[in-house]
N, C-alpha and C. Protein backbone atom coordinates (compact mmCIF):
# COMPACT_ATOMS: atom_id res chain seq x y z
N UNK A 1 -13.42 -38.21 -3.41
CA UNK A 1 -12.71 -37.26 -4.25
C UNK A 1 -13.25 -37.34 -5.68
N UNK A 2 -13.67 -36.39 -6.39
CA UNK A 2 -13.99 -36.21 -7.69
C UNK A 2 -13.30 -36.34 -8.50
N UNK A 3 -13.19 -37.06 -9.44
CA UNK A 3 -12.68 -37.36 -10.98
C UNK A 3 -12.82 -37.01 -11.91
N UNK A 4 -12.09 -36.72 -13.08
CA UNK A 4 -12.37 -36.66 -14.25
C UNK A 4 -11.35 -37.03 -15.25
N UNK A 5 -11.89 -36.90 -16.82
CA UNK A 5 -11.37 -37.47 -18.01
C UNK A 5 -9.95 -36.84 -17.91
N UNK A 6 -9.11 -37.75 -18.70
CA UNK A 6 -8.14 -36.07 -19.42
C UNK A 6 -8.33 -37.30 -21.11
N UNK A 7 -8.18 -36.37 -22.15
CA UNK A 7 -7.56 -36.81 -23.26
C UNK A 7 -6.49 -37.73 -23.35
N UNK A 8 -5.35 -37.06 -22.86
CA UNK A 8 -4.28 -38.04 -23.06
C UNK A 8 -4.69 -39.78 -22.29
N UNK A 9 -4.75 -39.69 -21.18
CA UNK A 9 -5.14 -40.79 -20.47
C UNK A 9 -6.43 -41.62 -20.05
N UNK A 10 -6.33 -42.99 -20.62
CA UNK A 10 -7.79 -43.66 -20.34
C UNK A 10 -8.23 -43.78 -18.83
N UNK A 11 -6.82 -44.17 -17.87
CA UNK A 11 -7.44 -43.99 -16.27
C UNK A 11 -8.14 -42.93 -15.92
N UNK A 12 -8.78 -42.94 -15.01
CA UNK A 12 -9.18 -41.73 -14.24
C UNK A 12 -7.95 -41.59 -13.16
N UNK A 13 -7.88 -39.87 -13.17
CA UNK A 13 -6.79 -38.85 -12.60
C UNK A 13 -7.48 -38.06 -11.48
N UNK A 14 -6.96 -37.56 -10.20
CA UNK A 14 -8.18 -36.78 -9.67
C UNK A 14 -7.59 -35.51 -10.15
N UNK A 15 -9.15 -34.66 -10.31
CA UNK A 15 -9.47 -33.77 -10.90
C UNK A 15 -8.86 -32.15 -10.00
N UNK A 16 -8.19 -31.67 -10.25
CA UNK A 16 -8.00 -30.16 -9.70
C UNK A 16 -9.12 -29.32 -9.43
N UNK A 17 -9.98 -29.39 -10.73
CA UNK A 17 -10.69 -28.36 -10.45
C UNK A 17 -11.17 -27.67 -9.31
N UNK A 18 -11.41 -28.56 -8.20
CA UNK A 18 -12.03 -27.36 -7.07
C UNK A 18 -10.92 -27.20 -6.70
N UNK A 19 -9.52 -27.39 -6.38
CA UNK A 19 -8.38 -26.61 -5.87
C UNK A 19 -7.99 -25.08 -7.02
N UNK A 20 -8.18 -25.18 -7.98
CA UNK A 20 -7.95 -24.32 -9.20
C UNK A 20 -9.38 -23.22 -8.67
N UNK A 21 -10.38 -23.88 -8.37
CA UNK A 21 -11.44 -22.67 -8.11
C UNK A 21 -11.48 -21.89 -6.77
N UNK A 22 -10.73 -22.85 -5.89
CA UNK A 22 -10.36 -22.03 -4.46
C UNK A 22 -9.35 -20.90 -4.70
N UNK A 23 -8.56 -21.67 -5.11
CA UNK A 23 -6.94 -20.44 -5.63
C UNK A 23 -7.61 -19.26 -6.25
N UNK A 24 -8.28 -19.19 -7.27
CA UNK A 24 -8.84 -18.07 -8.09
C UNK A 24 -9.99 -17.04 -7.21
N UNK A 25 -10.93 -17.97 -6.29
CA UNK A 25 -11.40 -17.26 -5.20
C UNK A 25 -10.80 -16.32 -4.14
N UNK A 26 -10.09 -17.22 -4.08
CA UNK A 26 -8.61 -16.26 -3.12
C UNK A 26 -8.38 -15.08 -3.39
N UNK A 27 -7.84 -15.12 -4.95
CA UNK A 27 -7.29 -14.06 -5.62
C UNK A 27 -8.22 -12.66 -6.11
N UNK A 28 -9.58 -13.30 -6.85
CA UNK A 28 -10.51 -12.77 -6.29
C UNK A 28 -10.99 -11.50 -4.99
N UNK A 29 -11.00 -12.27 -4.10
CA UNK A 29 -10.60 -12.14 -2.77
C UNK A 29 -9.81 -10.74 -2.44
N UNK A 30 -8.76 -11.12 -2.69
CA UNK A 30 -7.21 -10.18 -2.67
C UNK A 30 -7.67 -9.47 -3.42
N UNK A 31 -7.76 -9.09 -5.14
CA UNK A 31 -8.13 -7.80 -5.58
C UNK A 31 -9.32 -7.33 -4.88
N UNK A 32 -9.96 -7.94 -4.66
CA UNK A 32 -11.66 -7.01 -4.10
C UNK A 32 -11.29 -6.38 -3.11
N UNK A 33 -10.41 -6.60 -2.02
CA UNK A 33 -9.92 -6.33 -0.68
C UNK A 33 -8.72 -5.52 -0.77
N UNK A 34 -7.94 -5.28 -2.15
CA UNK A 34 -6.80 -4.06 -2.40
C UNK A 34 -6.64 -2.88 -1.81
N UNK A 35 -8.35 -2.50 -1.82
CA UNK A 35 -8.30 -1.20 -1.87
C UNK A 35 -8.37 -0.08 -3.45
N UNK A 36 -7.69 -0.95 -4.47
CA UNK A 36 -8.12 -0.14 -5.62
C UNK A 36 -9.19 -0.42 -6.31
N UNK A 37 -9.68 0.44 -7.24
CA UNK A 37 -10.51 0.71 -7.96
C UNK A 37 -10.75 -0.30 -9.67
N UNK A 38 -11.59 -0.78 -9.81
CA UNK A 38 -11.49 -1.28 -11.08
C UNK A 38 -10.18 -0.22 -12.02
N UNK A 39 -11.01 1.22 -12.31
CA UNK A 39 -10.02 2.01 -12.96
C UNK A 39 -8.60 2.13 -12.98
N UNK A 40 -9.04 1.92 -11.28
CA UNK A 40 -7.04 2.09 -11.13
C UNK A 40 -6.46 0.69 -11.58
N UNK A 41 -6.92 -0.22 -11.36
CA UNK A 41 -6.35 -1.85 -11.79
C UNK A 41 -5.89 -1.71 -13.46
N UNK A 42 -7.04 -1.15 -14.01
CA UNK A 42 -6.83 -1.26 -15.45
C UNK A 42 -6.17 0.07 -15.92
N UNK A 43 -5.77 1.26 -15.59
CA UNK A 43 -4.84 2.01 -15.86
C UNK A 43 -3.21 2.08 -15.61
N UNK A 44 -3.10 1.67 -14.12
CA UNK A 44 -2.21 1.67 -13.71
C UNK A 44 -1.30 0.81 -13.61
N UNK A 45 -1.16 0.34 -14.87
CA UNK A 45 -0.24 -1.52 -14.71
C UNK A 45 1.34 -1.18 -15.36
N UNK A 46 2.00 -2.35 -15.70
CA UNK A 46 3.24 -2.40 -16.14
C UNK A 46 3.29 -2.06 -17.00
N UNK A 47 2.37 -2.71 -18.18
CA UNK A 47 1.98 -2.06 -19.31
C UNK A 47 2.39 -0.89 -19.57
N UNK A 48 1.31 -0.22 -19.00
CA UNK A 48 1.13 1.04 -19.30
C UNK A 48 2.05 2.03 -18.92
N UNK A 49 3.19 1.54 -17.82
CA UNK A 49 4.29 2.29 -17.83
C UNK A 49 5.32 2.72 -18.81
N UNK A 50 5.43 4.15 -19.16
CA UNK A 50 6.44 4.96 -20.07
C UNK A 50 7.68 5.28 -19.64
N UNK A 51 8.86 4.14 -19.63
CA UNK A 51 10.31 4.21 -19.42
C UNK A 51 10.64 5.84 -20.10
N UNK A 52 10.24 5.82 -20.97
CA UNK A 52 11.03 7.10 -21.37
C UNK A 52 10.06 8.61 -21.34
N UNK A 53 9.47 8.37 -20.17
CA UNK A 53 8.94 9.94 -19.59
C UNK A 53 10.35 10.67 -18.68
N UNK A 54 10.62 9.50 -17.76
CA UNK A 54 11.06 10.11 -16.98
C UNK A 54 12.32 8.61 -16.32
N UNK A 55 13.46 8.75 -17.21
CA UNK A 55 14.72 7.54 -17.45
C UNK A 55 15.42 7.15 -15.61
N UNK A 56 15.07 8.44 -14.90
CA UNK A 56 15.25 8.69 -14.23
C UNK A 56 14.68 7.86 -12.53
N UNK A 57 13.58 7.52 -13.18
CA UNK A 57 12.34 6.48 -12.47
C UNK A 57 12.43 5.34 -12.57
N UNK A 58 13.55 4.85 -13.59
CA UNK A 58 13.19 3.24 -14.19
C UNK A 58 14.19 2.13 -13.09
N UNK A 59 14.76 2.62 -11.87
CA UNK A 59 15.76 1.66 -10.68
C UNK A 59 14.03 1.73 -9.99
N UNK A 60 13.14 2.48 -9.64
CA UNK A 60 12.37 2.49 -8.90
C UNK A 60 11.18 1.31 -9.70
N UNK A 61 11.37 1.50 -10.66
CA UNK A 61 10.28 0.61 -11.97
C UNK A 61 10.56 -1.02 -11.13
N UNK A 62 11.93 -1.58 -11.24
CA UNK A 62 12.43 -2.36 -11.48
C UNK A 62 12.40 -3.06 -9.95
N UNK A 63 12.56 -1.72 -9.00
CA UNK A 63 12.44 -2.20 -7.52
C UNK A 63 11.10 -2.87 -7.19
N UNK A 64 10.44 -1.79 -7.49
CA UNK A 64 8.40 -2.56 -7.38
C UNK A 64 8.04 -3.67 -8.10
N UNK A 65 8.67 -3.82 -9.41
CA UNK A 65 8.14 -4.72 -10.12
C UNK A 65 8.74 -6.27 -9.25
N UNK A 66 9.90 -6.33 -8.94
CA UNK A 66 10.73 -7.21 -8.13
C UNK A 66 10.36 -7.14 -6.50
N UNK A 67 9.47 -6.37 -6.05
CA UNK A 67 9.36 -6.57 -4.55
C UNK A 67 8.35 -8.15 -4.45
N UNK A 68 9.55 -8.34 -3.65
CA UNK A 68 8.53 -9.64 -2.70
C UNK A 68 8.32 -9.53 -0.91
N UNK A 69 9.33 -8.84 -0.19
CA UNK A 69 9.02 -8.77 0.68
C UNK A 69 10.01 -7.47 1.37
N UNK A 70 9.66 -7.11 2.86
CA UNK A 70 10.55 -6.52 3.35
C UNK A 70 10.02 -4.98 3.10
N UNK A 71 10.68 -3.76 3.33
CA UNK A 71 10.05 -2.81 3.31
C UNK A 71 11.04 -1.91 1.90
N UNK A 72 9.43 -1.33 1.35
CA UNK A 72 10.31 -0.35 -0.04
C UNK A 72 9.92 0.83 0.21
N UNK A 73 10.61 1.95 -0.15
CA UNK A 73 10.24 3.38 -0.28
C UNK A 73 11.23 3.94 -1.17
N UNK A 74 10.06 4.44 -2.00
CA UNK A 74 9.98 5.64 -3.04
C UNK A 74 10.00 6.83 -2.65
N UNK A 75 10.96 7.89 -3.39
CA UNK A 75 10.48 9.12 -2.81
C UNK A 75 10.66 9.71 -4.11
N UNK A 76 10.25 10.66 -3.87
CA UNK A 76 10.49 12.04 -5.40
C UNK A 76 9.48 12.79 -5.41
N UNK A 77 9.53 13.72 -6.57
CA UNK A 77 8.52 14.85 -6.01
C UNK A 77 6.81 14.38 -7.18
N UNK A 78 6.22 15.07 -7.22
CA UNK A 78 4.88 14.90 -7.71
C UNK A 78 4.80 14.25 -8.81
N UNK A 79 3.99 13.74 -9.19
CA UNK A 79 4.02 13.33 -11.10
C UNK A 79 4.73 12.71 -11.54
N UNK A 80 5.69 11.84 -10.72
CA UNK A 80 6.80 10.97 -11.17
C UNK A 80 6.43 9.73 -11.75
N UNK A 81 5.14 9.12 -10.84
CA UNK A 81 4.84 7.95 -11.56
C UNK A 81 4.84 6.97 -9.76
N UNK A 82 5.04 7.29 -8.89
CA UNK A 82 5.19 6.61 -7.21
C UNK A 82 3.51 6.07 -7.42
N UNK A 83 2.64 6.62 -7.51
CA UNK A 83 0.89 5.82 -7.75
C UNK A 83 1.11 4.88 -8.56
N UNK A 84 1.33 5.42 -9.36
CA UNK A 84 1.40 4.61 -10.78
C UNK A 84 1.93 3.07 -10.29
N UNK A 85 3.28 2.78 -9.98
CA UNK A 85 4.27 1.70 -9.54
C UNK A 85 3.51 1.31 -7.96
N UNK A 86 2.68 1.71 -7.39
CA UNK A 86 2.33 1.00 -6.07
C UNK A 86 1.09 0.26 -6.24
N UNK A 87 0.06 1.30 -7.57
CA UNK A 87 -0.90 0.41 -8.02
C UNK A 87 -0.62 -0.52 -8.57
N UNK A 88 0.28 -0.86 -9.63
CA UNK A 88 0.82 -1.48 -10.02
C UNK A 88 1.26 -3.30 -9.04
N UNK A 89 2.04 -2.62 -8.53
CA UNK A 89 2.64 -3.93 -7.29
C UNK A 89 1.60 -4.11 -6.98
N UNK A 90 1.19 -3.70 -6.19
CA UNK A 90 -0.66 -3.85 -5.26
C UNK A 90 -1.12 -4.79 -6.26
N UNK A 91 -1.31 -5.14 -7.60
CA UNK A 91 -2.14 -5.98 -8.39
C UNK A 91 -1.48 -6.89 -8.62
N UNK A 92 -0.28 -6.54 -8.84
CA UNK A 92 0.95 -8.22 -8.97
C UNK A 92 0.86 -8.92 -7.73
N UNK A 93 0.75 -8.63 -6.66
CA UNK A 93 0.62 -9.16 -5.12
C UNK A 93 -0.67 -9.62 -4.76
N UNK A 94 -1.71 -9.25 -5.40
CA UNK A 94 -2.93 -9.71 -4.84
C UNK A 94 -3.24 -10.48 -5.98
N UNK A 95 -2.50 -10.82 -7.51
CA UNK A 95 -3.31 -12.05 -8.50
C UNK A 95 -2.17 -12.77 -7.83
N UNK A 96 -1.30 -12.66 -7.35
CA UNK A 96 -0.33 -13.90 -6.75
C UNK A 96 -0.67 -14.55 -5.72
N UNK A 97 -2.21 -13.72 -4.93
CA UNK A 97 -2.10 -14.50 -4.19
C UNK A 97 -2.31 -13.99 -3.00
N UNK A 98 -1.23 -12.50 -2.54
CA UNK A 98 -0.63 -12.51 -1.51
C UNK A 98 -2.46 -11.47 -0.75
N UNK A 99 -2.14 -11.09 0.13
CA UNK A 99 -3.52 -10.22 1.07
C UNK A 99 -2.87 -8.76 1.35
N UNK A 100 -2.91 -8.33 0.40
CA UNK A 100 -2.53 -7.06 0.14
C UNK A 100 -3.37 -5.32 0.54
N UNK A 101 -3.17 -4.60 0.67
CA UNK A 101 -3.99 -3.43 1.28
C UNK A 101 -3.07 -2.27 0.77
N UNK A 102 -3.30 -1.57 -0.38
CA UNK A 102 -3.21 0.05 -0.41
C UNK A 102 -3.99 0.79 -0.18
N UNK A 103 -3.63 2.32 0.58
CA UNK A 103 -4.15 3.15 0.84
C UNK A 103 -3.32 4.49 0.85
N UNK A 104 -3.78 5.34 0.62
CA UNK A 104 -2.62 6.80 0.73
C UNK A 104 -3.26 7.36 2.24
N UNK A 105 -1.97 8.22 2.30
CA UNK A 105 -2.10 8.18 3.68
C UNK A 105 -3.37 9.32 3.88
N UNK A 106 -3.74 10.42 3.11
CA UNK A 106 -4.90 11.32 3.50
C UNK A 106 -5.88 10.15 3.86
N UNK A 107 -6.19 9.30 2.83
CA UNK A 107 -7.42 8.40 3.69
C UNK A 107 -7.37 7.88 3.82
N UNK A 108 -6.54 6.81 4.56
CA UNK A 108 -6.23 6.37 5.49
C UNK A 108 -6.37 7.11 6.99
N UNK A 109 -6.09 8.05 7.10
CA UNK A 109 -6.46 9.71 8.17
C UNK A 109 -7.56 9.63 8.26
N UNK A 110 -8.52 9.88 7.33
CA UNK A 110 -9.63 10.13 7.03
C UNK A 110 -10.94 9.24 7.53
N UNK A 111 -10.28 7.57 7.57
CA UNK A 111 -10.91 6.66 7.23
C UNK A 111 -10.50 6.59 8.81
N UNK A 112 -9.63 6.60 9.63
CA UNK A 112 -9.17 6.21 11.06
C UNK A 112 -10.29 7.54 12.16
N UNK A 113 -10.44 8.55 11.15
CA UNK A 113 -10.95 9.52 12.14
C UNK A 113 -13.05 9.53 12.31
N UNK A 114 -13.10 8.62 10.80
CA UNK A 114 -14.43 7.77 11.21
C UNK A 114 -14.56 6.53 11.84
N UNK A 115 -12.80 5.84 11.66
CA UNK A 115 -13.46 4.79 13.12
C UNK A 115 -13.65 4.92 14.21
N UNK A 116 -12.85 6.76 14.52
CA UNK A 116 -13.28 7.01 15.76
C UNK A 116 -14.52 6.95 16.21
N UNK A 117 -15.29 7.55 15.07
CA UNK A 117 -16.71 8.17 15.80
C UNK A 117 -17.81 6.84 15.56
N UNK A 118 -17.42 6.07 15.01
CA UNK A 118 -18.08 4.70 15.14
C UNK A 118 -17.51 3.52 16.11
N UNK A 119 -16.73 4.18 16.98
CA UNK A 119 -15.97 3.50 17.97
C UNK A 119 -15.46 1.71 17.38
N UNK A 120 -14.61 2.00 16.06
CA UNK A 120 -14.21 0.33 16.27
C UNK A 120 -12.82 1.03 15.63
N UNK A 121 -12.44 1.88 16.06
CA UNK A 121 -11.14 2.70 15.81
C UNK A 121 -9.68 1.35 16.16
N UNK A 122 -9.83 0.53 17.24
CA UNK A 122 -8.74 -0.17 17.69
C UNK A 122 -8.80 -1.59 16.55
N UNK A 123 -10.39 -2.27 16.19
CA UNK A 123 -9.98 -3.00 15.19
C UNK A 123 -9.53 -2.57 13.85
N UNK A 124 -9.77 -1.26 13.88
CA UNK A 124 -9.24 -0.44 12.12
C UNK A 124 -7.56 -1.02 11.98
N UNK A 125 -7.53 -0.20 13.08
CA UNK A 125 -5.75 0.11 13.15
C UNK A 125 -5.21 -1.32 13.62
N UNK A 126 -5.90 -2.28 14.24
CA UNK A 126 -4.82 -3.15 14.99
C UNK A 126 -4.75 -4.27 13.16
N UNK A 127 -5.91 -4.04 12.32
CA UNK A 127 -5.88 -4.49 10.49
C UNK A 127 -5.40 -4.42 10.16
N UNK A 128 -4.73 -2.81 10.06
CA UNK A 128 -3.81 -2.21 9.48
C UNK A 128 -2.20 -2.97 10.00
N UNK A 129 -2.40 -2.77 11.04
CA UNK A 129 -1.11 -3.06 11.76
C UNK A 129 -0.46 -4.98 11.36
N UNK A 130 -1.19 -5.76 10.99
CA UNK A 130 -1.03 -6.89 11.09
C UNK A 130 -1.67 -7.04 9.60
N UNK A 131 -1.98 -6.46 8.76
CA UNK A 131 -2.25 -6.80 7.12
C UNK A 131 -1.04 -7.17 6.34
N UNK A 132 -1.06 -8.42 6.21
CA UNK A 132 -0.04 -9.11 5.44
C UNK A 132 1.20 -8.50 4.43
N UNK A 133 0.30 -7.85 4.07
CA UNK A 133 1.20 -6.55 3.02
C UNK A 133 0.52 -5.39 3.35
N UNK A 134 1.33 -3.83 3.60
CA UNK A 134 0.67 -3.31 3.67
C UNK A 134 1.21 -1.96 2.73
N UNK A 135 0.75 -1.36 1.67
CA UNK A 135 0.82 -0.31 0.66
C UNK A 135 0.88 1.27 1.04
N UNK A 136 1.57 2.43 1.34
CA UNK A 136 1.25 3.58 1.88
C UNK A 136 1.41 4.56 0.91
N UNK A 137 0.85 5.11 0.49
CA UNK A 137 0.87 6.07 -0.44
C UNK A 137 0.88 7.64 -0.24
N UNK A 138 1.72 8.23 -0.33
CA UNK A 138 1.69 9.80 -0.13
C UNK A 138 2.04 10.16 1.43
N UNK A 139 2.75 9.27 1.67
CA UNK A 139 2.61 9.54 3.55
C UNK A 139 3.69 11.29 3.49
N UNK A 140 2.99 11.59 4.25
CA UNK A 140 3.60 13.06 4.71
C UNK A 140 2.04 13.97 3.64
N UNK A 141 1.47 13.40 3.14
CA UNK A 141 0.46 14.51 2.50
C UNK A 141 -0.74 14.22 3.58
N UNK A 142 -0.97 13.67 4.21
CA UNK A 142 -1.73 13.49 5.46
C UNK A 142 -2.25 14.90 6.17
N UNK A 143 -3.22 15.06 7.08
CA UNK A 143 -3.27 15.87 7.82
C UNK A 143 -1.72 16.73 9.23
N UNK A 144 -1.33 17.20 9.35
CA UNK A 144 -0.36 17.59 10.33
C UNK A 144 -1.22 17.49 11.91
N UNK A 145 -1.29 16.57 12.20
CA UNK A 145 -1.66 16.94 13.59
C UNK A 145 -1.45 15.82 14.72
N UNK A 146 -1.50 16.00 15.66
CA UNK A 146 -0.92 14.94 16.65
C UNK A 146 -1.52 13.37 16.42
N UNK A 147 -2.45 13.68 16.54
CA UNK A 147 -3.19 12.49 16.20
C UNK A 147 -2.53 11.59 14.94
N UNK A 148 -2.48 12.32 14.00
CA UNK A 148 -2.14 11.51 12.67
C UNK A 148 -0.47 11.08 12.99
N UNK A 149 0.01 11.80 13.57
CA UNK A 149 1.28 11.72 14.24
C UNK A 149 1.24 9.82 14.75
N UNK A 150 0.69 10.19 15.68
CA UNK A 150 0.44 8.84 16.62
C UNK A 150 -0.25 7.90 15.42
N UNK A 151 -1.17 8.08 14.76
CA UNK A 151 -1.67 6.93 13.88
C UNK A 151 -0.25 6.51 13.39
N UNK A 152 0.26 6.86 12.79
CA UNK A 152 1.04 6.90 11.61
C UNK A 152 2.55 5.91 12.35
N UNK A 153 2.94 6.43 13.71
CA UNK A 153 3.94 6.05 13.74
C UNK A 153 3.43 4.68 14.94
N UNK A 154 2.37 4.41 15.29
CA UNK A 154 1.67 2.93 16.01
C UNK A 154 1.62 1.88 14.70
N UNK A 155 1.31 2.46 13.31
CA UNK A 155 1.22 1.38 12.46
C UNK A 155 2.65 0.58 12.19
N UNK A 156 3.02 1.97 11.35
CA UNK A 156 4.25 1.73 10.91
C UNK A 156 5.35 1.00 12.18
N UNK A 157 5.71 1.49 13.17
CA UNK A 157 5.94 0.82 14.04
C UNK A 157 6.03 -0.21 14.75
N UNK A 158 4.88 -0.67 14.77
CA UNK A 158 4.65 -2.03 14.41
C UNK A 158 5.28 -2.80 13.40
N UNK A 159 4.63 -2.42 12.42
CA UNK A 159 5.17 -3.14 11.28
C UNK A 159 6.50 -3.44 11.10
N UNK A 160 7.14 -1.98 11.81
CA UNK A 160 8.60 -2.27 11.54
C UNK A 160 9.28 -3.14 12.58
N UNK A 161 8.66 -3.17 13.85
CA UNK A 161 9.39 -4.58 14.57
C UNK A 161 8.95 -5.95 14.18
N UNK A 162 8.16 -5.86 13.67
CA UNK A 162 7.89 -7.39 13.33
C UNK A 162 7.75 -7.93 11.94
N UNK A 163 8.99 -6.69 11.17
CA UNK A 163 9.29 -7.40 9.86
C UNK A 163 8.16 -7.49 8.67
N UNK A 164 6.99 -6.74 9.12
CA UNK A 164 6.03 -7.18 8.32
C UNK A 164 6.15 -6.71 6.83
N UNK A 165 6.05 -7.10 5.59
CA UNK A 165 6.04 -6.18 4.31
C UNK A 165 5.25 -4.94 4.33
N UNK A 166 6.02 -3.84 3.44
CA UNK A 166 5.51 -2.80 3.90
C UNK A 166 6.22 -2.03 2.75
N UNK A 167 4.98 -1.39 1.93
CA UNK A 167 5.69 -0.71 0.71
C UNK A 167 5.42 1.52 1.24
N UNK A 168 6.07 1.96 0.88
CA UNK A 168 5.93 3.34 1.15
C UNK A 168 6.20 4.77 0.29
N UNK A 169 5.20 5.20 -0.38
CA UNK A 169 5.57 6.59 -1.49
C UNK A 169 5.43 8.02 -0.37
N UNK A 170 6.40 8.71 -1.23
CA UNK A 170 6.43 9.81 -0.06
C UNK A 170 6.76 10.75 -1.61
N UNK A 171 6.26 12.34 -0.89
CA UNK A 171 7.01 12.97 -1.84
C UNK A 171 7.97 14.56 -1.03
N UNK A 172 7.89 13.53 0.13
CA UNK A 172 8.84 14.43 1.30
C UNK A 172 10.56 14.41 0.80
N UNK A 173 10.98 15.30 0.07
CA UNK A 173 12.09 15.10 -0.36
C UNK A 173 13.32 14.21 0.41
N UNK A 174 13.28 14.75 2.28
CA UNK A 174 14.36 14.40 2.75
C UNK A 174 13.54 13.77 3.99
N UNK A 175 13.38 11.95 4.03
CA UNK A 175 12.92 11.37 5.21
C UNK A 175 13.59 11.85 6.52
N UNK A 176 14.03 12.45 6.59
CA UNK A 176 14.39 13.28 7.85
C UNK A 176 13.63 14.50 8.62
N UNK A 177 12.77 14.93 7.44
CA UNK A 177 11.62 15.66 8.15
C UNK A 177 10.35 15.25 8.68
N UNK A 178 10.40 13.88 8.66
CA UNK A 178 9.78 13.21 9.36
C UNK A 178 9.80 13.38 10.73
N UNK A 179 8.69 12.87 11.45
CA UNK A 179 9.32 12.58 13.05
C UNK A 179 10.33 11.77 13.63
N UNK A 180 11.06 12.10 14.36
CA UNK A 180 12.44 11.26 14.63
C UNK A 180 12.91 10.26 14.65
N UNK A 181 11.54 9.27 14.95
CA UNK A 181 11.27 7.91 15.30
C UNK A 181 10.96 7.05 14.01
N UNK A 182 10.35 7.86 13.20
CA UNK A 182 9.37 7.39 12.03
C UNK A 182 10.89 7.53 10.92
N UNK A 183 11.71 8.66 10.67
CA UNK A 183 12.65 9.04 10.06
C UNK A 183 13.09 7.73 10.07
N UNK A 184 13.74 7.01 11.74
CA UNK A 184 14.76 6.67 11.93
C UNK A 184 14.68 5.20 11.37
N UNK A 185 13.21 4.80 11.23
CA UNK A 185 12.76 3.55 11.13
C UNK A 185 13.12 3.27 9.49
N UNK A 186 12.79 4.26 9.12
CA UNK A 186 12.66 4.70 7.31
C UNK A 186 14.07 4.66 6.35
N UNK A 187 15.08 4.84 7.54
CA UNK A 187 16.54 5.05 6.99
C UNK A 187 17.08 3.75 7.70
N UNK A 188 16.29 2.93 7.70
CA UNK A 188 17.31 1.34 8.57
C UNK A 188 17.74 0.82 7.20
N UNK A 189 18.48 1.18 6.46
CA UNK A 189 19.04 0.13 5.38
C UNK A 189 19.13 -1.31 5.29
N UNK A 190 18.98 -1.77 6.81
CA UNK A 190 18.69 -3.54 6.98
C UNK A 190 17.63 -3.92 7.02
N UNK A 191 17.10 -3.04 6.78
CA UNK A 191 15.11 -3.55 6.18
C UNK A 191 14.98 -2.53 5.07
N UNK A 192 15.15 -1.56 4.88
CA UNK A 192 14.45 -0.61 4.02
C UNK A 192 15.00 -0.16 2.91
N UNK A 193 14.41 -0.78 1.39
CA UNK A 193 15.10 -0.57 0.66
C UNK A 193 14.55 0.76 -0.21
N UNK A 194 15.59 1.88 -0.01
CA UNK A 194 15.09 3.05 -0.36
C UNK A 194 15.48 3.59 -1.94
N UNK A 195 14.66 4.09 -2.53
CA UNK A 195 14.97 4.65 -3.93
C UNK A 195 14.28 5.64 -4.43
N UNK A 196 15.25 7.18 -4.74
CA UNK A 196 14.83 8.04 -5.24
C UNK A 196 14.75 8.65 -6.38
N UNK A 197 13.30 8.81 -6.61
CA UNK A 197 12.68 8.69 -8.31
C UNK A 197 13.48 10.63 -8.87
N UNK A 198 14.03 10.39 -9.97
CA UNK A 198 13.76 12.03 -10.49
C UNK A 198 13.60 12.06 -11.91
N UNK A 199 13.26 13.32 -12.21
CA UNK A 199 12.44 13.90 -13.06
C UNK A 199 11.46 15.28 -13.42
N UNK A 200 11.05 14.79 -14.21
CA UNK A 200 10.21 15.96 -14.26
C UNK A 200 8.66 15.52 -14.03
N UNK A 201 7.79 16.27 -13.98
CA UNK A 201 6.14 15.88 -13.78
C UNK A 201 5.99 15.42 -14.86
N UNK A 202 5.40 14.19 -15.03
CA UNK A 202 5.24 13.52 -16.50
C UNK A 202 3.94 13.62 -16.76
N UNK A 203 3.19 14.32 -16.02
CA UNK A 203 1.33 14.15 -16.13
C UNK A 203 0.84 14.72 -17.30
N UNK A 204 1.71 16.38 -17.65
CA UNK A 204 1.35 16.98 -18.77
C UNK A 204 2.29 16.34 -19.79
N UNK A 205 2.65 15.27 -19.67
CA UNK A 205 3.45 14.60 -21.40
C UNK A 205 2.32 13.39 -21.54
N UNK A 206 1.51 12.98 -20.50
CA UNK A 206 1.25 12.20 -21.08
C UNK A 206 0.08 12.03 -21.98
């Protein structure tokens, strides 16, 4: 085991450092593997959130900033700030540590309908399905079609019997126009803690 000095003390102490450089690798790790973008990391933080665009958003502020586990969903309509607060979490969860994955749901669609044609379509989704945390962004802006149907409700589905964390932005006013199954999973109040953002589009104030 490696040693080193400290100031205060003449013994030798063992040294952290390579546990301190694994942890930071990790984390490392976790942002590179998010899914977001340098840009989005550095735009989209706590910081930079404006309580007083939209007063209306700030139970939803408070929900993301406080998620640790279990399933969250946001809903409200466009421009509220739902990106904003998932990029957000997504970066508090992956410098903590945790193995985190956002994606909105168009590509996510997008990205499942090239694993088709590169045939590793079952390890995409079975990733998805078992990713420690998993981030959904915009679900219902997706393609409409059977297929995305079935993607959508094999993940989630999953996820939802086996408890896995699972954050969710929608800007489907009423989770009931969902599919029946997917709705029903979405409105379990004993897992799903739901909160709806309002306001106005804050994009042109800001």
């Amino acid at each position: 085991m490696r040693r080193c000095w400290t100031e205060q003390l003449v013994e030798l102490v063992p040294c952290q450092c390579g546990e301190l450089q694994r942890q930071q690798r990790w984390v490392d790790y976790c942002e590179a593997e998010s899914g977001l973008t340098s840009a989005q990391r550095e735009r989209q933080t706590w910081a930079t959130w404006v309580h007083a665009l939209n007063p209306g958003c700030t139970e939803a502020y408070w929900g993301a900033k406080r998620y640790t586990e279990g399933w969250l969903l946001l809903t409200g309509n466009a421009g509220l700030g739902k990106t904003h607060l998932l990029t957000a979490l997504t970066v508090q969860l992956a410098q903590s540590g945790r193995n985190v994955r956002y994606l909105s749901a168009p590509s996510l669609y997008e990205s499942l309908l090239t694993a088709v044609k590169e045939d590793n379509y079952a390890a995409a989704v079975k990733g998805l399905k078992d990713q420690a945390v998993f981030v959904l962004d915009d679900l219902g802006a997706e393609r409409r079609t059977d297929f995305a149907q079935q993607i959508f409700h094999s993940i989630l589905d999953h996820r939802y019997h086996n408890r896995l964390p699972t954050v969710i932005a929608t800007n489907v006013p009423n989770v009931n126009q969902f599919p029946v199954r997917l709705a029903s999973r979405l409105t379990d109040a004993t897992l799903v803690m739901s909160i709806k953002m309002q306001g106005e589009d804050a994009r042109p104030r800001i």
